[in-house]
Protein backbone atom coordinates (compact mmCIF):
# COMPACT_ATOMS: atom_id res chain seq x y z
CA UNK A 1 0.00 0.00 0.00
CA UNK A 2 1.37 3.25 -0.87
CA UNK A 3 2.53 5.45 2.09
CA UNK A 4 0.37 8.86 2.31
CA UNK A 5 1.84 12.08 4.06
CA UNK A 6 -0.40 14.73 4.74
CA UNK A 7 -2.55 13.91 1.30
CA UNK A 8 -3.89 11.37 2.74
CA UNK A 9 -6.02 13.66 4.74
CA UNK A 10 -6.71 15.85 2.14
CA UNK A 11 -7.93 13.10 0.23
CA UNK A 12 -10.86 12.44 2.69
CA UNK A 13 -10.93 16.14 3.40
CA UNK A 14 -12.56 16.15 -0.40
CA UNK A 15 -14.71 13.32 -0.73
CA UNK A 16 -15.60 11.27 2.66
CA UNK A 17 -15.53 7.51 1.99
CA UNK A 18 -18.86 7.41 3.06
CA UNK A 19 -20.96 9.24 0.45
CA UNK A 20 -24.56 8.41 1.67
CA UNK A 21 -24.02 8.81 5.34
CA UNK A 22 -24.90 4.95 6.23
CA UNK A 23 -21.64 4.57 8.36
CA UNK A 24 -20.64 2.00 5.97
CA UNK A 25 -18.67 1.85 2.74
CA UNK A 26 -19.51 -0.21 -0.05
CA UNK A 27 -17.40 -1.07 -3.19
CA UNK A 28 -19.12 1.64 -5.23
CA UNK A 29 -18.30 4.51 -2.57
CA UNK A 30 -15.01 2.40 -2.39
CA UNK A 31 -13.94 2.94 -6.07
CA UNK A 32 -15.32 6.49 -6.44
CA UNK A 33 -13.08 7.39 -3.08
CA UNK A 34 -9.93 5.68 -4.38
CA UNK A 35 -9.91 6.74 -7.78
CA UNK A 36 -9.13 10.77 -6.19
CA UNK A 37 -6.76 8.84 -3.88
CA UNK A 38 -5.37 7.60 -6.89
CA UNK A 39 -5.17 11.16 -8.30
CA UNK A 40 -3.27 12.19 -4.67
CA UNK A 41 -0.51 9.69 -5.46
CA UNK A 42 -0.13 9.92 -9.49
CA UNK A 43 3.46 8.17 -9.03
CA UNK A 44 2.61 4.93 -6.87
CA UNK A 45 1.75 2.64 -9.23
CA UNK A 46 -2.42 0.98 -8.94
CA UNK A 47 -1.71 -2.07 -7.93
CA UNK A 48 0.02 -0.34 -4.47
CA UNK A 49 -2.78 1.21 -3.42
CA UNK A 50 -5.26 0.01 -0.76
CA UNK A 51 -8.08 -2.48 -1.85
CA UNK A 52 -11.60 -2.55 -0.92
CA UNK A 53 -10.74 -6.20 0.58
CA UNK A 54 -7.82 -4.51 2.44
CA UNK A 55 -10.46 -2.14 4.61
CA UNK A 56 -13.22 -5.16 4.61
CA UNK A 57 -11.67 -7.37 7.22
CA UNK A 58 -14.87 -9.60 7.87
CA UNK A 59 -15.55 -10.03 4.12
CA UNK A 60 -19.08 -8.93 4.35
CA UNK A 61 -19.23 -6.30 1.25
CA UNK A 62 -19.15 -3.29 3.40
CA UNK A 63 -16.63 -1.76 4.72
CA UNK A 64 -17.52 -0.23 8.33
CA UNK A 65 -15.52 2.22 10.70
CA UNK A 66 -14.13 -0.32 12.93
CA UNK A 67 -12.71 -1.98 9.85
CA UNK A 68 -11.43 1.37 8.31
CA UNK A 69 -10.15 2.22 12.03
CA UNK A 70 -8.05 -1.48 12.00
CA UNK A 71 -6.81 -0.92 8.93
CA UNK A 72 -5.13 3.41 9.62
CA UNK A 73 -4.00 1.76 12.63
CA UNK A 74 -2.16 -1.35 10.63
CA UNK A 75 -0.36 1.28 7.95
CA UNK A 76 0.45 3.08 10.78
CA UNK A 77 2.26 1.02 12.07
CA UNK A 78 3.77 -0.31 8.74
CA UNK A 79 4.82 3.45 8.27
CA UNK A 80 6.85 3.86 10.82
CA UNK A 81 10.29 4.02 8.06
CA UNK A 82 9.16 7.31 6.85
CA UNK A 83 8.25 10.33 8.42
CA UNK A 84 6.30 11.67 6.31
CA UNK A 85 4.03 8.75 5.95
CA UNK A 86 3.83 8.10 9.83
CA UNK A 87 2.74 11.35 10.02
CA UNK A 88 0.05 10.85 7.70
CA UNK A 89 -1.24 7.82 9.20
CA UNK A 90 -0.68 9.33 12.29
CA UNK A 91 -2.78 12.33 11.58
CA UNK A 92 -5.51 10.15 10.30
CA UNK A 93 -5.27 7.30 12.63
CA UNK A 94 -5.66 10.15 15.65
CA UNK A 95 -8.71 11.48 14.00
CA UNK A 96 -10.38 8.02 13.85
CA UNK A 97 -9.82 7.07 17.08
CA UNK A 98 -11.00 10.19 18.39
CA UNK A 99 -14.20 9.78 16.19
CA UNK A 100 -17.53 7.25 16.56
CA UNK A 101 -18.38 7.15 13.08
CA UNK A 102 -17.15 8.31 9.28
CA UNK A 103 -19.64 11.26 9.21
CA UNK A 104 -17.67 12.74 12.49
CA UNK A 105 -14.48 11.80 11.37
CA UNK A 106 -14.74 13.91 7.69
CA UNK A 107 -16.63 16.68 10.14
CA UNK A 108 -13.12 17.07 11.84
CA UNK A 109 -11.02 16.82 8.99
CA UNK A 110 -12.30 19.31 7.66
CA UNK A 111 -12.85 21.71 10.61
CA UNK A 112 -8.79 21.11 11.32
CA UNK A 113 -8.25 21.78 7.01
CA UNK A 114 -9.95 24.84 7.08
């Protein structure tokens, strides 16, 4: 998976992951999210980035904010041979465990982006 700095967040500062506000993600919102992550990281080459199946840990279709909170928490970790992308995961990892649910996450996001 490709190793976000600060774009990370400014990916989800754009488009939340969650589009219709269910508190899960399915592959649809999935694809439409990734393909501006995508845009984010022009140089990391598709099959780096993050799959749907990556975030879906339980395998049910959806995607939910435990399972996106397991997986910032995982690349965090993973991240921890570059600063830049530690602090990226960092940031967002921070912001999701502060948060109950995608539609408060994006809300502070974007409060802390301006």
């Amino acid at each position: 998976t490709p190793k976000p700095s600060s774009a990370a967040s400014d990916v989800y500062k754009r488009q939340a992951p969650d589009s219709d506000g269910d508190e899960r993600i399915s592959m649809y919102e999935f694809g439409a999210y990734i393909k501006n992550y995508m845009k984010a990281y022009p140089h990391i080459p598709e099959e780096d980035y993050p799959t749907f199946d990556d975030f879906d840990r339980n395998g049910d279709g959806t995607v939910t904010f435990k399972e996106w909170q397991a997986y910032l928490k995982e690349q965090k970790a993973e991240a921890k041979s570059s600063k830049a992308s530690q602090k990226g995961y960092e940031g967002l990892s921070k912001t999701a465990d502060k948060s109950q649910s995608f539609a408060e996450m994006y809300r502070k996001l974007k409060a802390a982006g301006g």
